[in-house]
Protein backbone atom coordinates (compact mmCIF):
# COMPACT_ATOMS: atom_id res chain seq x y z
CA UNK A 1 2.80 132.90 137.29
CA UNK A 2 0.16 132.41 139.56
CA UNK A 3 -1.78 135.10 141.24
CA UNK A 4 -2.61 134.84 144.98
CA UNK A 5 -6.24 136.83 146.60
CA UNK A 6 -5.67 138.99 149.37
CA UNK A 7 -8.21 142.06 149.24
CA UNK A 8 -7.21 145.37 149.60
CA UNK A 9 -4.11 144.68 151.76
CA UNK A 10 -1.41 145.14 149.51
CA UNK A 11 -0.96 147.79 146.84
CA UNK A 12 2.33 148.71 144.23
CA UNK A 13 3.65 152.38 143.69
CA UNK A 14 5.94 152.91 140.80
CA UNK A 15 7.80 156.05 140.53
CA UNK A 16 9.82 156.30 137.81
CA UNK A 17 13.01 158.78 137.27
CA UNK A 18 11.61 162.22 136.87
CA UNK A 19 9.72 161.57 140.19
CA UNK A 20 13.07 160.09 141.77
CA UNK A 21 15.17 162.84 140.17
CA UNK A 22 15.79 165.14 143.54
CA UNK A 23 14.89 165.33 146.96
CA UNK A 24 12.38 168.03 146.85
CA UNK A 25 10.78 165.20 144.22
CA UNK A 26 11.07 162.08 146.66
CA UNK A 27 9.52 164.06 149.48
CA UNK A 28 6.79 163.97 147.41
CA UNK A 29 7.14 160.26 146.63
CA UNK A 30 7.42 159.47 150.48
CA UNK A 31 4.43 161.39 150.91
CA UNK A 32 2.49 159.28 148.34
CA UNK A 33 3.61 156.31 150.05
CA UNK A 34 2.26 157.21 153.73
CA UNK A 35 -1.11 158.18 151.76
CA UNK A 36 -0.81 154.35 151.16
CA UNK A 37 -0.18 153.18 154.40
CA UNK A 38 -3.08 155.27 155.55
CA UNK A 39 -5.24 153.11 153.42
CA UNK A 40 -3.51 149.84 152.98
CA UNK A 41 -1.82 147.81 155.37
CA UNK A 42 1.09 147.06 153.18
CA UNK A 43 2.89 149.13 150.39
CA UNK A 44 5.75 147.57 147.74
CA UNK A 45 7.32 150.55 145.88
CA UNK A 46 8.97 149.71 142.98
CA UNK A 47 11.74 152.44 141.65
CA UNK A 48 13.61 153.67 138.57
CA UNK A 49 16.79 155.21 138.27
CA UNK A 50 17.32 158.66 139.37
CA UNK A 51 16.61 161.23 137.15
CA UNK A 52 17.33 161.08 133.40
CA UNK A 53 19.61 161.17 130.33
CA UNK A 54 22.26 163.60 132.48
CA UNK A 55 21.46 162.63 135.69
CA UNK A 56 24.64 161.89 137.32
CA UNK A 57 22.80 158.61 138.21
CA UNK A 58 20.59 157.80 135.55
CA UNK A 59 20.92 154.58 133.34
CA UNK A 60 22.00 156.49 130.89
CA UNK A 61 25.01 157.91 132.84
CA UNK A 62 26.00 154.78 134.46
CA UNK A 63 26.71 153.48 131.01
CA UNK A 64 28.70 156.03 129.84
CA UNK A 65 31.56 155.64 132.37
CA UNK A 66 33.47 153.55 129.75
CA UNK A 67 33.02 153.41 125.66
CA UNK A 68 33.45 149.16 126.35
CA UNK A 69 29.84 148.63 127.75
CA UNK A 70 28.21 146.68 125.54
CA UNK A 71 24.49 146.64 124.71
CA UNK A 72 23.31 142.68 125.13
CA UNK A 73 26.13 141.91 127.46
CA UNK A 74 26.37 140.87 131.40
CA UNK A 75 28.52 143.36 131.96
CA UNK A 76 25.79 146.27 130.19
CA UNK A 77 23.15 144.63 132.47
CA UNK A 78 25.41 144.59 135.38
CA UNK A 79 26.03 148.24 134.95
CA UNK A 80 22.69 149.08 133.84
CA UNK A 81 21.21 147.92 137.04
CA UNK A 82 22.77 149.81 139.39
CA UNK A 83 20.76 153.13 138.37
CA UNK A 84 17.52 151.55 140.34
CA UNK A 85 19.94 149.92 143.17
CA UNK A 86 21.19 153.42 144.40
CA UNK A 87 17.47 154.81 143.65
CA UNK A 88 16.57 152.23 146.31
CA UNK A 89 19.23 152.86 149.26
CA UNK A 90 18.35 156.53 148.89
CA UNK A 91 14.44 156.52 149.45
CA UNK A 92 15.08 153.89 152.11
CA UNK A 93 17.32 156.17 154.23
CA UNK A 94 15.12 158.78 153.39
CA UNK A 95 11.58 156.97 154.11
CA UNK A 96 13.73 155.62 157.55
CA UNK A 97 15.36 158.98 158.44
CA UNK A 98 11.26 160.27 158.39
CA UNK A 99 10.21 157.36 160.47
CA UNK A 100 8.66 154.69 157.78
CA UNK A 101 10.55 151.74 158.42
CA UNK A 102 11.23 149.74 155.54
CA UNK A 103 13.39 146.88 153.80
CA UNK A 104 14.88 147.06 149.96
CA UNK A 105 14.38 143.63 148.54
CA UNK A 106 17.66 143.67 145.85
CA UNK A 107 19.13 140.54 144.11
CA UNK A 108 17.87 137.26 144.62
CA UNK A 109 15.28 138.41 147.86
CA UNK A 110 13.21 140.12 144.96
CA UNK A 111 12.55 136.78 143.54
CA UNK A 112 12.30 138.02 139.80
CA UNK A 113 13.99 135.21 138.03
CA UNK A 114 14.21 136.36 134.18
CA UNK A 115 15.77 134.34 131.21
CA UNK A 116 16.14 135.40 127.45
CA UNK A 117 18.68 138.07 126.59
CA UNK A 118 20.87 140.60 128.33
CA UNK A 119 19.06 143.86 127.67
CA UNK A 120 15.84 142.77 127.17
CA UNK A 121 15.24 139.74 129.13
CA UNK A 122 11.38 138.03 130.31
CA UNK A 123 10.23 137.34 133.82
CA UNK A 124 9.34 133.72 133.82
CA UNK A 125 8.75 133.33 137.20
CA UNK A 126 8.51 135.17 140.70
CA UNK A 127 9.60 133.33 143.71
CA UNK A 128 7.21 135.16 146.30
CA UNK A 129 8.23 133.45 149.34
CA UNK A 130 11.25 136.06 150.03
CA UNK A 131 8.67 139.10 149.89
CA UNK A 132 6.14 136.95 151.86
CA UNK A 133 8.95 136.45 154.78
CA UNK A 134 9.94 140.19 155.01
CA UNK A 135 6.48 141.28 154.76
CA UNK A 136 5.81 139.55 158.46
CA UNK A 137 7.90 142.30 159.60
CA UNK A 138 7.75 144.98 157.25
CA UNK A 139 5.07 147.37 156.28
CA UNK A 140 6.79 148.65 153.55
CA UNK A 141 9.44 147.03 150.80
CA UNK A 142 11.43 148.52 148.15
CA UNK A 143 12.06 146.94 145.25
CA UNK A 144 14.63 148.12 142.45
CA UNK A 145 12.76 148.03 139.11
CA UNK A 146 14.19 147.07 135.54
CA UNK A 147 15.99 144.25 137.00
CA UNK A 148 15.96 140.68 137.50
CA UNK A 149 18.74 137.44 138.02
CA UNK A 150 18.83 134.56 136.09
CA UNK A 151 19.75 131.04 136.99
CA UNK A 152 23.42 131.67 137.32
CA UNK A 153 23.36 134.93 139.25
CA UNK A 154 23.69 137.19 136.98
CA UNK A 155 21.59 140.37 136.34
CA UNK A 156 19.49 141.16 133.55
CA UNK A 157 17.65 143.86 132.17
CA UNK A 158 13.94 144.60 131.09
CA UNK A 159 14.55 146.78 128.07
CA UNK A 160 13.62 150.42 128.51
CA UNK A 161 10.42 150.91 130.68
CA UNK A 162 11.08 147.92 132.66
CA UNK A 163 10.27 149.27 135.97
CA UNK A 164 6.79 149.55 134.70
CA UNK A 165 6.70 145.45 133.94
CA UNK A 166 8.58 144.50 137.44
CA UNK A 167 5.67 146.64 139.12
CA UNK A 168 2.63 145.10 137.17
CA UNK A 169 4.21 141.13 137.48
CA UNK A 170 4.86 141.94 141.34
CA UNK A 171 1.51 143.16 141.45
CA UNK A 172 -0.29 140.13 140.38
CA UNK A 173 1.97 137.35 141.60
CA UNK A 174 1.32 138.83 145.11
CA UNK A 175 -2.34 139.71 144.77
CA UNK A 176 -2.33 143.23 145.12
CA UNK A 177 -5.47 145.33 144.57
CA UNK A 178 -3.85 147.89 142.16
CA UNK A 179 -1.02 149.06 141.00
CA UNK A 180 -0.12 153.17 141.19
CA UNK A 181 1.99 154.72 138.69
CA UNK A 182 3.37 158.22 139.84
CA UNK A 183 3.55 161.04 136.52
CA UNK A 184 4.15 164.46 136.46
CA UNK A 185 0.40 164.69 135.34
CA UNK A 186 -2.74 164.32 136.84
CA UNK A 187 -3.58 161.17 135.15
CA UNK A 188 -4.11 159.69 131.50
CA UNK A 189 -4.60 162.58 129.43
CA UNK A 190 -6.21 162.90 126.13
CA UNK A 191 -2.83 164.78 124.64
CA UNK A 192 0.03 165.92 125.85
CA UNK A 193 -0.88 168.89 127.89
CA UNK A 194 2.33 170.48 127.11
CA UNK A 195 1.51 170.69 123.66
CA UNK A 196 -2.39 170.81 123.82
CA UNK A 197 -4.06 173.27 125.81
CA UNK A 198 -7.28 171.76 126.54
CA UNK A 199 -5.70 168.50 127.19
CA UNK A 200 -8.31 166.48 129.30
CA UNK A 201 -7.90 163.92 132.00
CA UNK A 202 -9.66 160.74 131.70
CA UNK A 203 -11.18 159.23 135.25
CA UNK A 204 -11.22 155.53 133.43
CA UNK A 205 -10.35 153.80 130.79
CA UNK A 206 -10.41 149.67 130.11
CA UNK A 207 -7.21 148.53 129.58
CA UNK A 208 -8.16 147.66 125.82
CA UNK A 209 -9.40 151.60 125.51
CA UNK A 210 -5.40 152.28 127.51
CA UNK A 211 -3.15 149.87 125.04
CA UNK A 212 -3.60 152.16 122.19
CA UNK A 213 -2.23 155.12 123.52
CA UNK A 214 0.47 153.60 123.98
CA UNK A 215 1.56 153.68 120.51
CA UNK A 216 3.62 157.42 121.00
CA UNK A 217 7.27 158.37 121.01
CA UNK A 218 6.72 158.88 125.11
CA UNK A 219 3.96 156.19 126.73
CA UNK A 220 2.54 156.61 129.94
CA UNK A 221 3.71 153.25 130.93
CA UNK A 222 5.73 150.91 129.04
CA UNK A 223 3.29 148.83 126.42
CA UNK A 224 4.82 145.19 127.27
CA UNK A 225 4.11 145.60 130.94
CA UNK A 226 0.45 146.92 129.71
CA UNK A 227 0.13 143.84 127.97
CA UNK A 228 1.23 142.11 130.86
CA UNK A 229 -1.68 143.75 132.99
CA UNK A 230 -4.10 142.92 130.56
CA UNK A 231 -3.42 139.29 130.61
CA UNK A 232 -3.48 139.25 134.43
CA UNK A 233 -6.41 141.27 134.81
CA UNK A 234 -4.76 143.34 137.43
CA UNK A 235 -6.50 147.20 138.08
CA UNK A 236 -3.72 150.11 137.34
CA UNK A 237 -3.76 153.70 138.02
CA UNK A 238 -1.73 156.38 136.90
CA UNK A 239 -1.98 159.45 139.28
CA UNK A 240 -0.29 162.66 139.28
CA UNK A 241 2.79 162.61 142.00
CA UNK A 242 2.77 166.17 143.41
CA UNK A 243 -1.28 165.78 144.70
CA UNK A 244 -3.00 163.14 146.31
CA UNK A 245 -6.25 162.81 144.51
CA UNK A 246 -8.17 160.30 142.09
CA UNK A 247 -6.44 159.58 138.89
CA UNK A 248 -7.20 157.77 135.90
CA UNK A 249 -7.92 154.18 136.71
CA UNK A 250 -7.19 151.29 134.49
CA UNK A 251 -9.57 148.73 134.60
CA UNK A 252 -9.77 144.96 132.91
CA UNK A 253 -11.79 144.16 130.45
CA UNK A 254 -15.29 142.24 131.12
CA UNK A 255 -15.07 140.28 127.50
């Protein structure tokens, strides 16, 4: 997958379930997003599921509606990817009802054709010219994360974390000059603040200094879609999603 140039017109803003998980939390979210219209002319979100584990519309949820849902199956995937579909029709009509116009880009519009298995299946290629078409009109575009179709229409799944990877390979097939990750912290933090007090939050890191701490029982962002940003060379940041301020930026590597 090639990646196009086009300066600092574009950006991506993942927020991922906790940030998703009410509407006191997506206020927030929309408010993130108009701080990127402010500064860019156009913003892709790309969303998880809401909420987690319990959420009455979390993955997690959705798959417990019958004991038949298999993991590795279409009909698993098929389930599984409604969680960031309804995630998607909600912050629309709520981004609309507040006056951001906007367009969700579902199915075969998002051009994210994967192959592999059901459950954790590879992007091998991102047909741009859907996104390009609604972006003539559009300022801003939704895009459901964790999710993309293969040759025969059917859905497949990223494995867990996937929203991160659909973020960072929209990011750099469309040339965008970063891509935002939305956390209940401030930014990349030394420990986990809720366990270490003096937990400290690093401005930068390269992404070689980031992969590493990925290696934990919760990652900041999933570590194949790090990879993935690595390879690509494409500039992260992870801020915090209830203030709009500087977080830790994720830079490429100069080797």
């Amino acid at each position: 997958m090639s990646r196009r140039k086009l300066g600092d017109d574009m950006i991506i803003q993942k927020f991922g379930g906790a940030a998703m998980r009410d509407r006191t939390m997506r206020r927030l979210c929309i408010e993130r997003i108009q701080d990127g219209l402010n500064v860019h002319n156009q913003v892709i979100v790309v969303v998880s599921a809401i909420g987690r584990e319990e959420s009455p519309y979390s993955t997690d949820r959705l798959l417990t509606i019958t004991p038949d849902f298999e993991v590795g199956t279409a009909a698993w995937d098929l389930a599984a990817s409604c969680g960031e579909l309804i995630a998607s029709a909600v912050l629309s009509a709520e981004l609309a009802k507040l006056g951001i116009q906007n367009k969700v880009m579902h199915s075969n519009n998002s051009g994210l054709q994967t192959t592999g298995t059901f459950g954790n299946a590879t992007i091998h290629r991102v047909e741009t010219s859907y996104i390009d078409k609604a972006l003539q009109t559009q300022q801003c575009l939704i895009v459901p994360g964790f999710q993309g179709m293969n040759t025969t229409g059917d859905y497949m799944t990223l494995g867990r974390g996937g929203s991160d990877l659909t973020a960072i390979v929209l990011g750099s097939s469309l040339g965008a000059s970063c891509v935002e990750f939305f956390k209940d912290v401030p930014g990349v933090m030394s420990a986990d603040p809720n366990v270490v007090e003096d937990a400290v939050k690093y401005d930068s890191l390269t992404i070689d200094e980031f992969i590493p701490l990925l290696d934990c029982d919760r990652p900041v962002i999933q570590k194949r879609a790090a990879l993935y940003a690595k390879k690509t060379a494409i500039p992260l940041c992870v801020k915090g999603i209830a203030v709009s301020e500087e977080g830790t930026w994720i830079i490429p590597s100069t080797e």
